[in-house]
Protein backbone atom coordinates (compact mmCIF):
# COMPACT_ATOMS: atom_id res chain seq x y z
CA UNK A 1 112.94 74.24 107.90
CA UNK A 2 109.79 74.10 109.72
CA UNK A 3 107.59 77.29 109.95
CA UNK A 4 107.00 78.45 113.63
CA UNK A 5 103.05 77.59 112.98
CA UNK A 6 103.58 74.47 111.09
CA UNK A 7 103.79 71.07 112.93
CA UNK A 8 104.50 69.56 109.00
CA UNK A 9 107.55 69.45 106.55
CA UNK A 10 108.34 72.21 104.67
CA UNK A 11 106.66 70.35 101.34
CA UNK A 12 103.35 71.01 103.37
CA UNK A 13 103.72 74.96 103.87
CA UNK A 14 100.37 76.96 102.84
CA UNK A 15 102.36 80.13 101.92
CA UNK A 16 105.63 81.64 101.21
CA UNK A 17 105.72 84.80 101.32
CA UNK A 18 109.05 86.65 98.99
CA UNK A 19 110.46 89.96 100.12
CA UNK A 20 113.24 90.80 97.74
CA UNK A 21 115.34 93.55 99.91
CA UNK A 22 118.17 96.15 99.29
CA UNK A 23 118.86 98.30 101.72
CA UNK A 24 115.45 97.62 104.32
CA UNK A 25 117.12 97.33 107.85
CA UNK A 26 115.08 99.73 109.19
CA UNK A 27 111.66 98.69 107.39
CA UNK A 28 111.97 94.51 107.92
CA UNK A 29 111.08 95.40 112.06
CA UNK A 30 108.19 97.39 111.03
CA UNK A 31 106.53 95.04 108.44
CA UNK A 32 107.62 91.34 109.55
CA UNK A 33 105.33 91.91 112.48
CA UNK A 34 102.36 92.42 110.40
CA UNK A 35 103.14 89.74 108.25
CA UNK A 36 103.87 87.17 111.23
CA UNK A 37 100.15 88.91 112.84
CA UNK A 38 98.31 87.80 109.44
CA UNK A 39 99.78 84.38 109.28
CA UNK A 40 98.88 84.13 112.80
CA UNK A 41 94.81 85.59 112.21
CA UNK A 42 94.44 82.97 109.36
CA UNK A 43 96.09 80.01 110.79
CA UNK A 44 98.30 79.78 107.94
CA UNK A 45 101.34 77.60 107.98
CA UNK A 46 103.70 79.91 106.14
CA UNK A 47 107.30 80.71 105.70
CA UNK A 48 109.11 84.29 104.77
CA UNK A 49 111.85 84.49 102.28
CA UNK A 50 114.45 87.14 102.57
CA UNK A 51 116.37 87.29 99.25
CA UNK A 52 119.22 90.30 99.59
CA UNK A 53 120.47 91.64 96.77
CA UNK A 54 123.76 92.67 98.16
CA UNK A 55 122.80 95.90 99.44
CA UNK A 56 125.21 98.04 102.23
CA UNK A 57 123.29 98.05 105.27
CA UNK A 58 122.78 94.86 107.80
CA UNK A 59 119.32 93.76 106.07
CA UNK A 60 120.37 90.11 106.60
CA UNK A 61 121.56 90.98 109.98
CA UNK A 62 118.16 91.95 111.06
CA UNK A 63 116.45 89.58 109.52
CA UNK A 64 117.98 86.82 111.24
CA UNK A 65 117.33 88.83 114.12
CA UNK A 66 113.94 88.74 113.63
CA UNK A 67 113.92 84.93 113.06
CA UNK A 68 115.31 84.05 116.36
CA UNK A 69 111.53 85.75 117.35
CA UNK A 70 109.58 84.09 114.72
CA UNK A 71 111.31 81.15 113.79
CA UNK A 72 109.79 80.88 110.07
CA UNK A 73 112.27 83.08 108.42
CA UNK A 74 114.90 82.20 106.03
CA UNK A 75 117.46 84.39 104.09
CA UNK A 76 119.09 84.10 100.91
CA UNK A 77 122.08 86.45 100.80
CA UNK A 78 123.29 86.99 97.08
CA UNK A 79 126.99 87.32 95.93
CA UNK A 80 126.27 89.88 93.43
CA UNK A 81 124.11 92.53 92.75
CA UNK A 82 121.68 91.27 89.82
CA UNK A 83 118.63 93.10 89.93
CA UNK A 84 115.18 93.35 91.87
CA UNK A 85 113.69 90.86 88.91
CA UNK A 86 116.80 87.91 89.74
CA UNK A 87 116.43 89.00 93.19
CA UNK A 88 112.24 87.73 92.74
CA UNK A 89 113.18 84.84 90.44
CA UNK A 90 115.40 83.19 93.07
CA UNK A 91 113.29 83.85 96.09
CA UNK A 92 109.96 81.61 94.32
CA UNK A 93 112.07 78.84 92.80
CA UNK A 94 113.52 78.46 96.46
CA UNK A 95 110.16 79.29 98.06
CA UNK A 96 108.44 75.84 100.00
CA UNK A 97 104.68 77.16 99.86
CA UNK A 98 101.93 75.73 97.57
CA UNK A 99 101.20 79.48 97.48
CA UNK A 100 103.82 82.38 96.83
CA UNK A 101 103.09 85.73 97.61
CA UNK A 102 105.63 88.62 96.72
CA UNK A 103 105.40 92.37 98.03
CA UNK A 104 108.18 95.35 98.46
CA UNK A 105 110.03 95.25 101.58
CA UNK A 106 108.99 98.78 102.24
CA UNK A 107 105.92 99.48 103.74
CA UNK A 108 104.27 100.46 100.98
CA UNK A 109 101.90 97.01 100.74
CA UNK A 110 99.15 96.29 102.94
CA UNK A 111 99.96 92.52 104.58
CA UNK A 112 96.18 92.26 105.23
CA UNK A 113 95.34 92.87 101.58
CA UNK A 114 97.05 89.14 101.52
CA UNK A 115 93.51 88.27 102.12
CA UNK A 116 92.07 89.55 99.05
CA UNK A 117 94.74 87.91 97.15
CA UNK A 118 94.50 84.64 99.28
CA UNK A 119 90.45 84.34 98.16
CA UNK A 120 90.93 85.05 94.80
CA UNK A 121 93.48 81.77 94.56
CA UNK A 122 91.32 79.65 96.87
CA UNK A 123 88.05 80.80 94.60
CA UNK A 124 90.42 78.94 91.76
CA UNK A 125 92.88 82.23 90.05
CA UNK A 126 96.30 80.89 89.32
CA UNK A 127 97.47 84.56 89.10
CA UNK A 128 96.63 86.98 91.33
CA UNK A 129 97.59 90.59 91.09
CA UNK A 130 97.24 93.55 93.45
CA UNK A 131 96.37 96.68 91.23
CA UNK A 132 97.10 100.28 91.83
CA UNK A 133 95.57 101.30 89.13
CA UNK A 134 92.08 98.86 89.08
CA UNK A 135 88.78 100.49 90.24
CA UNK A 136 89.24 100.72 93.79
CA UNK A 137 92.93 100.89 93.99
CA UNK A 138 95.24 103.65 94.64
CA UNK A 139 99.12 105.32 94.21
CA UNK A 140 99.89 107.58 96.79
CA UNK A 141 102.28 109.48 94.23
CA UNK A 142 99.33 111.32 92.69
CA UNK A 143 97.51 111.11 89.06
CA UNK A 144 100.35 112.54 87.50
CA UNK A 145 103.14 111.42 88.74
CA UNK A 146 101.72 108.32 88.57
CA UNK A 147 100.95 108.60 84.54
CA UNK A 148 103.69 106.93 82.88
CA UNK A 149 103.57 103.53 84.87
CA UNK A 150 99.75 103.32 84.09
CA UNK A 151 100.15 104.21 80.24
CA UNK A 152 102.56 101.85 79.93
CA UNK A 153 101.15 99.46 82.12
CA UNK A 154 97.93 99.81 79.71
CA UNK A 155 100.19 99.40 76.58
CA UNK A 156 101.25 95.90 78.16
CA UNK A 157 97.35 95.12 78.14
CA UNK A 158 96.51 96.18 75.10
CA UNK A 159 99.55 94.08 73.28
CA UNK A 160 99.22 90.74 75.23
CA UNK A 161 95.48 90.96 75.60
CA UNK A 162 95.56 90.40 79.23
CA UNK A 163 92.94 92.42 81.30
CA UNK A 164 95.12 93.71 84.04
CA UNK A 165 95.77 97.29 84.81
CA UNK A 166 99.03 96.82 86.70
CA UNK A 167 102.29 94.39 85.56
CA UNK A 168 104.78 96.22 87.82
CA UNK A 169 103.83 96.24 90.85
CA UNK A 170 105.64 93.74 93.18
CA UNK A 171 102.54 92.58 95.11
CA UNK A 172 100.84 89.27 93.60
CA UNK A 173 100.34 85.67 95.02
CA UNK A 174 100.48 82.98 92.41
CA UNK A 175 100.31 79.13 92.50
CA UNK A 176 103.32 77.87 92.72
CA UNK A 177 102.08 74.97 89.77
CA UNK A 178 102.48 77.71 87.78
CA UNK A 179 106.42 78.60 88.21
CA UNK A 180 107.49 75.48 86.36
CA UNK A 181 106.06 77.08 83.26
CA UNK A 182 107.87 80.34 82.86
CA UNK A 183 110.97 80.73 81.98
CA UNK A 184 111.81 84.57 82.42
CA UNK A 185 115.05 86.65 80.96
CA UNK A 186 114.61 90.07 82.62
CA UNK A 187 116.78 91.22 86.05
CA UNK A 188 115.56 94.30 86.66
CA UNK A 189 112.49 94.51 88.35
CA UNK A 190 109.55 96.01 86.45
CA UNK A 191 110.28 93.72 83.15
CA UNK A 192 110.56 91.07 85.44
CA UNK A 193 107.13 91.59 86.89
CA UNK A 194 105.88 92.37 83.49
CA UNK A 195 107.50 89.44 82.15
CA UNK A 196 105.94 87.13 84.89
CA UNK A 197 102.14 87.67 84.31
CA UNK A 198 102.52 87.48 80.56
CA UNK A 199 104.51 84.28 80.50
CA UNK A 200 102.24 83.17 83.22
CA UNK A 201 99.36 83.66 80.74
CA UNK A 202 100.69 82.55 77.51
CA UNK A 203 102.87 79.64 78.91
CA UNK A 204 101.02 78.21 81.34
CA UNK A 205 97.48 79.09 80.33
CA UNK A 206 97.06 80.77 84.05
CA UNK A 207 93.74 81.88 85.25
CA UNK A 208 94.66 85.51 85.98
CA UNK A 209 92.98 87.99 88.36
CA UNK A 210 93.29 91.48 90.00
CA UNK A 211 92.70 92.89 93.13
CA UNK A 212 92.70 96.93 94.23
CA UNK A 213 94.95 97.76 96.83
CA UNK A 214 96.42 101.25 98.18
CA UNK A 215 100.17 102.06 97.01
CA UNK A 216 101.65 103.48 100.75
CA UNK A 217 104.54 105.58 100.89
CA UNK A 218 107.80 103.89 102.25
CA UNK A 219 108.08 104.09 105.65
CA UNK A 220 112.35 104.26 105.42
CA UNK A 221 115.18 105.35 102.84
CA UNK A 222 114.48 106.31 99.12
CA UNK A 223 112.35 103.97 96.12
CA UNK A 224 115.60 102.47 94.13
CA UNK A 225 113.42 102.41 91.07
CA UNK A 226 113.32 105.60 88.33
CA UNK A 227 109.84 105.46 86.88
CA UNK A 228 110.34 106.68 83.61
CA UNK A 229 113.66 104.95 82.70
CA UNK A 230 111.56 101.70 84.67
CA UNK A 231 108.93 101.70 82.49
CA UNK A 232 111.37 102.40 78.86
CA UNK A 233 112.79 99.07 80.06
CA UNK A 234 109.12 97.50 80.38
CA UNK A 235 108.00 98.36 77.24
CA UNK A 236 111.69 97.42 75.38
CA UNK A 237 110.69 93.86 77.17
CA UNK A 238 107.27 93.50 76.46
CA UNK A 239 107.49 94.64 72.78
CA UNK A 240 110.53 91.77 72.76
CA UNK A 241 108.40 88.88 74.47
CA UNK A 242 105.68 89.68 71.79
CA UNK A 243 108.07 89.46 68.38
CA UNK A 244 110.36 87.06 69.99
CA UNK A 245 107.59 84.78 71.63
CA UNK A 246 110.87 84.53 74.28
């Protein structure tokens, strides 16, 4: 598949970037735009990966909509319902860029905060991360309610030694040299993203950096994930990683 700015073969994309849906008919019209604008701005030969994790709305209807527009779309429907983490997995080993970027398929991530994440890579990270909780950054869910992701975010730090104030968040752009290293076990999403950064680290020796960014409010339908019982998961899988070293 060629990308509607490309003139090259897939091999040669700059970007992919991974939107792991369930249930985002009504938010893909809203942000595709502003992701096809910022490929657009930067001249970027770059691809966007739909991976549908068997929701029960027309998500994959409306994204192929939107490709007959764009033209640099593709979707991956899934059989079964496995998880926001196998939902992530799939979309970057199928992704074509030299650089994958994931985000939430809500609204609630900034497409031109791709930029900050973009620099960081070029400037030579391997891992980049988009923080709520780094200087700078912000969760529109308040201090409080936001308390439990960042102590247990801060937990994950503090055991795996890896300065970064936020593992579960969705947004991050990575190499995609790095993929081949990591060989993750978690489905659900926040272990998965967890998982990610600290096999990217300890397997692949990745260059890791972090970059503050504003946590929106989705534009459409209700968050799928449950904070505290999230975050129990997390910490189950990040205390595991650490005795197991799998």
């Amino acid at each position: 598949m060629k990308s509607a700015h490309s003139t090259g073969s897939e091999s040669k994309l700059d970007l992919t970037v991974v939107l792991p849906t369930l249930n985002e008919a009504k938010n893909l019209p809203i942000l595709i735009p502003k992701i096809e604008r910022f490929f657009v701005k930067h001249k970027l030969n770059a691809e966007i990966l739909i991976v549908d994790d068997k929701g029960h709305d027309n998500t994959p209807g409306v994204a192929y909509k939107l490709n007959k527009k764009y033209k640099n779309i593709r979707v991956i429907e899934r059989p079964v319902r496995e998880g926001a983490g196998a939902a992530h997995w799939q979309g970057i080993r199928e992704s074509h860029g030299n650089i994958i970027i994931t985000m939430e398929a809500d609204n609630s991530c900034d497409p031109n905060d791709m930029k900050k994440i973009l620099d960081r890579i070029h400037a030579g990270y391997d891992v980049v991360v988009a923080s709520r909780y780094a200087k700078g950054g912000k969760s529109t869910k308040g201090f409080v309610a936001a308390l439990p992701s960042r102590a247990g975010n801060e937990f994950v730090a503090l055991l795996h030694g890896i300065p970064v104030h936020d593992f579960t968040f969705a947004y991050r752009g990575f190499k995609k040299s790095v993929v081949s290293h990591i060989k993750p076990v978690e489905k659900d999403g926040n272990p998965f993203l967890m998982e990610f950064v600290v096999k990217a680290k300890r397997d692949a020796n990745a260059k890791i950096a972090e970059v503050p960014v504003i946590f929106a409010k989705r534009s459409h339908g209700v968050s799928k994930n449950r904070v505290l019982k999230a975050m129990k998961r997390t910490l189950f899988a990040t205390v595991r990683i650490k005795l197991s070293g799998k």
